[in-house]
Protein backbone atom coordinates (compact mmCIF):
# COMPACT_ATOMS: atom_id res chain seq x y z
CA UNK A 1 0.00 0.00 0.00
CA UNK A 2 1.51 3.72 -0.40
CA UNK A 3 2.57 5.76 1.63
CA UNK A 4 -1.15 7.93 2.25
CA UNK A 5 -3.72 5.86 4.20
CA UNK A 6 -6.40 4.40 2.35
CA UNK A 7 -10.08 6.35 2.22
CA UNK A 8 -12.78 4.06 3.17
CA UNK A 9 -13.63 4.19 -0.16
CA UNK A 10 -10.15 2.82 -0.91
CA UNK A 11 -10.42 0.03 1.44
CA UNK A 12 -13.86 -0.56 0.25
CA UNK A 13 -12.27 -1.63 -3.25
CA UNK A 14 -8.94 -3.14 -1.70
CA UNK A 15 -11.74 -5.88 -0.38
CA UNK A 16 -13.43 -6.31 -3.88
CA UNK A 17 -10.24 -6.86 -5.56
CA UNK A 18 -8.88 -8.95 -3.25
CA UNK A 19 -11.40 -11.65 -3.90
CA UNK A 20 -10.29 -12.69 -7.62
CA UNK A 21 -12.64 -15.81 -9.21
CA UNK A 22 -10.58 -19.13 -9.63
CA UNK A 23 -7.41 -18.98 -12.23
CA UNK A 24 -7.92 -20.27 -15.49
CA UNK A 25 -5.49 -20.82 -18.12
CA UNK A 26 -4.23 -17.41 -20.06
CA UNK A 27 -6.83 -15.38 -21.81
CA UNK A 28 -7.75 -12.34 -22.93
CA UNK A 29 -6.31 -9.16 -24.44
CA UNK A 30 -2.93 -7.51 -24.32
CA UNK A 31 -2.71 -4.60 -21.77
CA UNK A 32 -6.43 -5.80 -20.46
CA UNK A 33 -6.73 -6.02 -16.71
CA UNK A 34 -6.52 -9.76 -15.47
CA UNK A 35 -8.67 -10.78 -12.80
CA UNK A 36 -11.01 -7.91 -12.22
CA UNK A 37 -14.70 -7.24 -13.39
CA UNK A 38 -14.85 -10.53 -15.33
CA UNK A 39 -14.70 -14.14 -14.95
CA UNK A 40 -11.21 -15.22 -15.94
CA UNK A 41 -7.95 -14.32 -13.93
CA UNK A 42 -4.59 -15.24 -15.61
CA UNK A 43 -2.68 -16.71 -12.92
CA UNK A 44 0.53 -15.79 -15.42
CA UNK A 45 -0.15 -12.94 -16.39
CA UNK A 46 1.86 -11.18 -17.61
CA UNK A 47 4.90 -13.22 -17.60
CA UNK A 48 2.95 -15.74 -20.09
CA UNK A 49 3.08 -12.34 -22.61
CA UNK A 50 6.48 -11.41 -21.88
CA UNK A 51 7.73 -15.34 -22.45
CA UNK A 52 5.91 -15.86 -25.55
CA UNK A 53 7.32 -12.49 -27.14
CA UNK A 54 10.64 -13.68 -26.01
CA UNK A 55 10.02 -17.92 -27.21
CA UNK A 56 10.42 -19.14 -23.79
CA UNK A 57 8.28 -21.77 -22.27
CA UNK A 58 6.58 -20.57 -18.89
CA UNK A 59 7.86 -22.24 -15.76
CA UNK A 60 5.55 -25.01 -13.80
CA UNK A 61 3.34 -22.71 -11.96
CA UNK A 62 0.36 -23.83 -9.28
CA UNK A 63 -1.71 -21.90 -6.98
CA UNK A 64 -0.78 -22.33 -3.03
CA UNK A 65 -2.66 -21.28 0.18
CA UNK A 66 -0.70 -18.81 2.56
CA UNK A 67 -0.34 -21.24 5.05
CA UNK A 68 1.50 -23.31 2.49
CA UNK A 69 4.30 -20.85 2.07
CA UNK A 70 7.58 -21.58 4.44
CA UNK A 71 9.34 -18.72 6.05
CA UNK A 72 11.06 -16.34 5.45
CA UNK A 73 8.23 -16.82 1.79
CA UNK A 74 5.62 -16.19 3.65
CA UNK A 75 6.73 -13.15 5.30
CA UNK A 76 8.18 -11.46 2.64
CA UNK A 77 4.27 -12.34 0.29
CA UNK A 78 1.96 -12.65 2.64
CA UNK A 79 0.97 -8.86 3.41
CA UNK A 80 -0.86 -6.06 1.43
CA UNK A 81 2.06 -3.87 1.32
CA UNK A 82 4.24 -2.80 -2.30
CA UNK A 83 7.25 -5.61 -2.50
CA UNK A 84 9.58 -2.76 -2.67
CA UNK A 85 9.65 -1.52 0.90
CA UNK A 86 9.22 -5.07 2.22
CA UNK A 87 12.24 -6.13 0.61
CA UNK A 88 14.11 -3.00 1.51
CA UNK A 89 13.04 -3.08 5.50
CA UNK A 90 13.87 -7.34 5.50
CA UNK A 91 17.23 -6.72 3.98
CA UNK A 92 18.29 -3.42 5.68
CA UNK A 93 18.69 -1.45 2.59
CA UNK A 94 17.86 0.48 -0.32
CA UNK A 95 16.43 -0.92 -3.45
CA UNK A 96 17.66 -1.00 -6.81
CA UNK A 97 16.35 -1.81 -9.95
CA UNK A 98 17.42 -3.78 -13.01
CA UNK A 99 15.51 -4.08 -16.05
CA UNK A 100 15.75 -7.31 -17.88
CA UNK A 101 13.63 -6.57 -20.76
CA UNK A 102 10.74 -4.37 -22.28
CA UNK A 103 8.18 -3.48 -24.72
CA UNK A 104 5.54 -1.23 -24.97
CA UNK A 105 1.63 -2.04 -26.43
CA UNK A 106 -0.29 0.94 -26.89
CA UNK A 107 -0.43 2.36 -23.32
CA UNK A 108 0.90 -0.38 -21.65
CA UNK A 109 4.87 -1.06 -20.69
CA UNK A 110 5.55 -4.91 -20.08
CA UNK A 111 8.70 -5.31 -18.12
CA UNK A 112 10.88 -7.79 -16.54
CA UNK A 113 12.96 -6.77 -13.89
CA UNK A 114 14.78 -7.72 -10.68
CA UNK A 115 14.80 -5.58 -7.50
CA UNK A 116 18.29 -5.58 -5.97
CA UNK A 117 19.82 -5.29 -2.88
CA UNK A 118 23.11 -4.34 -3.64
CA UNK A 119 24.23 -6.51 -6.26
CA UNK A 120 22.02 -9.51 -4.44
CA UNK A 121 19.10 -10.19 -6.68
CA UNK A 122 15.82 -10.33 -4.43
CA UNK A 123 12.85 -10.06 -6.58
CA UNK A 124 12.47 -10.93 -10.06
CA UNK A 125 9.05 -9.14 -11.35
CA UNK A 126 6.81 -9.41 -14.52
CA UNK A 127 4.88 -6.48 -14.69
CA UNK A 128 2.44 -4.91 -16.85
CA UNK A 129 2.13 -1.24 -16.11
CA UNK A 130 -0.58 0.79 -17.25
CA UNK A 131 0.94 4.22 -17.95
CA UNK A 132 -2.24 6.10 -18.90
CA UNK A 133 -3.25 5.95 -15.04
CA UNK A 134 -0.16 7.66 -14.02
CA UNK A 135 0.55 11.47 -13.26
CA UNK A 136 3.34 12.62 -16.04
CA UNK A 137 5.96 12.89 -13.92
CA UNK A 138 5.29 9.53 -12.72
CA UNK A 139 4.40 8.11 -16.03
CA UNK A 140 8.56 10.06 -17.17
CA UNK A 141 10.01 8.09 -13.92
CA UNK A 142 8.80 5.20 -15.24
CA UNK A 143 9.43 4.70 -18.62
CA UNK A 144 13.21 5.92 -17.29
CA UNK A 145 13.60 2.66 -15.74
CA UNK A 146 15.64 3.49 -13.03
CA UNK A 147 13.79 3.17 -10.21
CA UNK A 148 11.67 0.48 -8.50
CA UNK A 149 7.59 0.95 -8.93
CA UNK A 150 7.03 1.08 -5.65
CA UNK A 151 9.56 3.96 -5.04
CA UNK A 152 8.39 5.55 -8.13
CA UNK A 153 4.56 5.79 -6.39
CA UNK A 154 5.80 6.45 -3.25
CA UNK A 155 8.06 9.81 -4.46
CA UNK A 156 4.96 10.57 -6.05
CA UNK A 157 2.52 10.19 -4.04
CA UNK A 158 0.43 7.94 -6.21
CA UNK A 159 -2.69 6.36 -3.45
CA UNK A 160 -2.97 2.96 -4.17
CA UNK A 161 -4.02 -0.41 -2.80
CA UNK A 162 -2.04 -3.51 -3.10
CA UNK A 163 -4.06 -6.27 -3.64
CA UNK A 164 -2.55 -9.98 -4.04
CA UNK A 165 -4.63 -12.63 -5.89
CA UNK A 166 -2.95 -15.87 -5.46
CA UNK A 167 0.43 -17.30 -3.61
CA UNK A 168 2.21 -19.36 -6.07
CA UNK A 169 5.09 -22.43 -6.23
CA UNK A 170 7.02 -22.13 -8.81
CA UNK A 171 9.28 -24.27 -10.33
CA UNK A 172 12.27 -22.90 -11.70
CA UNK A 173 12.80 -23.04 -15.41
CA UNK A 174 16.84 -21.72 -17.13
CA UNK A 175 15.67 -18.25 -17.43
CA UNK A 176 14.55 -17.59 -13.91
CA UNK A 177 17.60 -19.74 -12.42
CA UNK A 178 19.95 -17.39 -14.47
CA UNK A 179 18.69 -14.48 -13.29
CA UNK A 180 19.14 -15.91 -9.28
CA UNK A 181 22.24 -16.99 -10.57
CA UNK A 182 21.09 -20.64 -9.43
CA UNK A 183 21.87 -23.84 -10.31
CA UNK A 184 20.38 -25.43 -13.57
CA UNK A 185 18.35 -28.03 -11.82
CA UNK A 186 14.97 -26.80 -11.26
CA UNK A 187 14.29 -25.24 -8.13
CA UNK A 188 11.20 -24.63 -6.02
CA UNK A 189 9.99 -20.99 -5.49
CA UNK A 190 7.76 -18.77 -4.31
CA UNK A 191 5.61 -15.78 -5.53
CA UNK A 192 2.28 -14.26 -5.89
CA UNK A 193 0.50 -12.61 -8.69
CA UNK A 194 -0.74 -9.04 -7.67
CA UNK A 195 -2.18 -6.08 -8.87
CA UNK A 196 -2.03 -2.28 -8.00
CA UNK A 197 -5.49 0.15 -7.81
CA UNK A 198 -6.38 3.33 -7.46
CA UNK A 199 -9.42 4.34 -5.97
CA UNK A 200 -11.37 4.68 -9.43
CA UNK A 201 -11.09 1.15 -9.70
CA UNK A 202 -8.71 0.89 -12.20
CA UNK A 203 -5.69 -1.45 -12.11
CA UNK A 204 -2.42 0.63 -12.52
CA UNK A 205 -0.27 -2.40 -12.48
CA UNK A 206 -0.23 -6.49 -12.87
CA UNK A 207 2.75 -7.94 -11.37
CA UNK A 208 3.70 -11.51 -10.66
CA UNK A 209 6.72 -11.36 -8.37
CA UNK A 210 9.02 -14.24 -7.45
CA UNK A 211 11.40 -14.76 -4.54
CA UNK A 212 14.51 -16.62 -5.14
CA UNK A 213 15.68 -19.56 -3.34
CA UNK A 214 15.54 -18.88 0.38
């Protein structure tokens, strides 16, 4: 969640979003809200996108209850705050920001980057960011790509809800071991696919964020 506290109005709509139908396979339209005010939700959205553009195959992914997650997972997923300060106050520092790849359809950026700690990866994000809900100055800091989202709406004050729609296991494939610098056996992960609202309703952002190997 930012920085302001939530109108009731805001938490109103944090409680509607937060209550996504059941996951289906991928559907729907590029840039299109996943999850929200219709009956499919993309569990892999929008890394499926940003894999098919780039020919890989997706990783195994399944749908997990909190309680399922182990520690320090759970803690670091389980919670209705941005990733970005939860990774910064768990690892005692600042956040940086690495951008893997990008593209741009219409007015949406697709992105996959890794927040770092240091030079410790700590996050690897797929994120579909929906730049026509954004102030300009927000909207400039972002297509810059040098700074975290959730620093990006905190500097600018941008009052939003975080609202996570599944807990997921993951199982590595190559391109996600790479960028944890892993080994090439698969590996078990965790994440969660979330999305970002303001209080019109509309989704500013559709991330699915994965931990690396604890």
């Amino acid at each position: 969640m930012s920085s302001s506290s939530p109108s009731t109005a805001m938490r109103a709509m944090h409680e509607h979003l937060s209550s996504p139908p059941a996951p289906s396979s991928p559907k729907g339209k590029a840039g299109e809200p996943e999850g929200v005010g219709g009956e499919v939700f993309n569990l892999f959205y929008p890394l499926d996108r940003l894999h098919e553009h780039e020919g890989l195959a997706l990783p195994r992914i399944e749908r997990v209850e909190s309680e399922e997650l182990p520690q320090p997972y759970r803690q670091l997923l389980d919670h209705l705050n941005d990733m970005t300060p939860t990774v910064a106050a768990f690892h005692g520092q600042e956040i940086g920001l690495r951008v893997l790849g990008r593209r741009i359809q219409g007015d949406v950026l697709f992105r996959e980057v890794v927040l770092l700690a240091g030079e410790r990866p700590v996050v690897f994000g797929a994120i579909a960011i929906h730049l026509d809900q954004y102030p300009p100055d927000a909207r400039r800091d972002i297509e810059a790509g040098h700074l975290p989202l959730g620093t990006i709406l905190a500097k600018h004050h941008v009052v939003h809800v975080s609202c996570p729609q599944a807990f997921l296991k993951i199982e590595a494939n190559a391109f996600i071991n790479e960028v944890f610098g892993l080994a090439e056996e698969s590996r078990t992960l965790y994440g969660r696919r979330n999305i970002h609202a303001i209080q019109s309703g509309a989704v500013i952002a559709d991330i699915l964020e994965i931990l690396p190997h604890a």
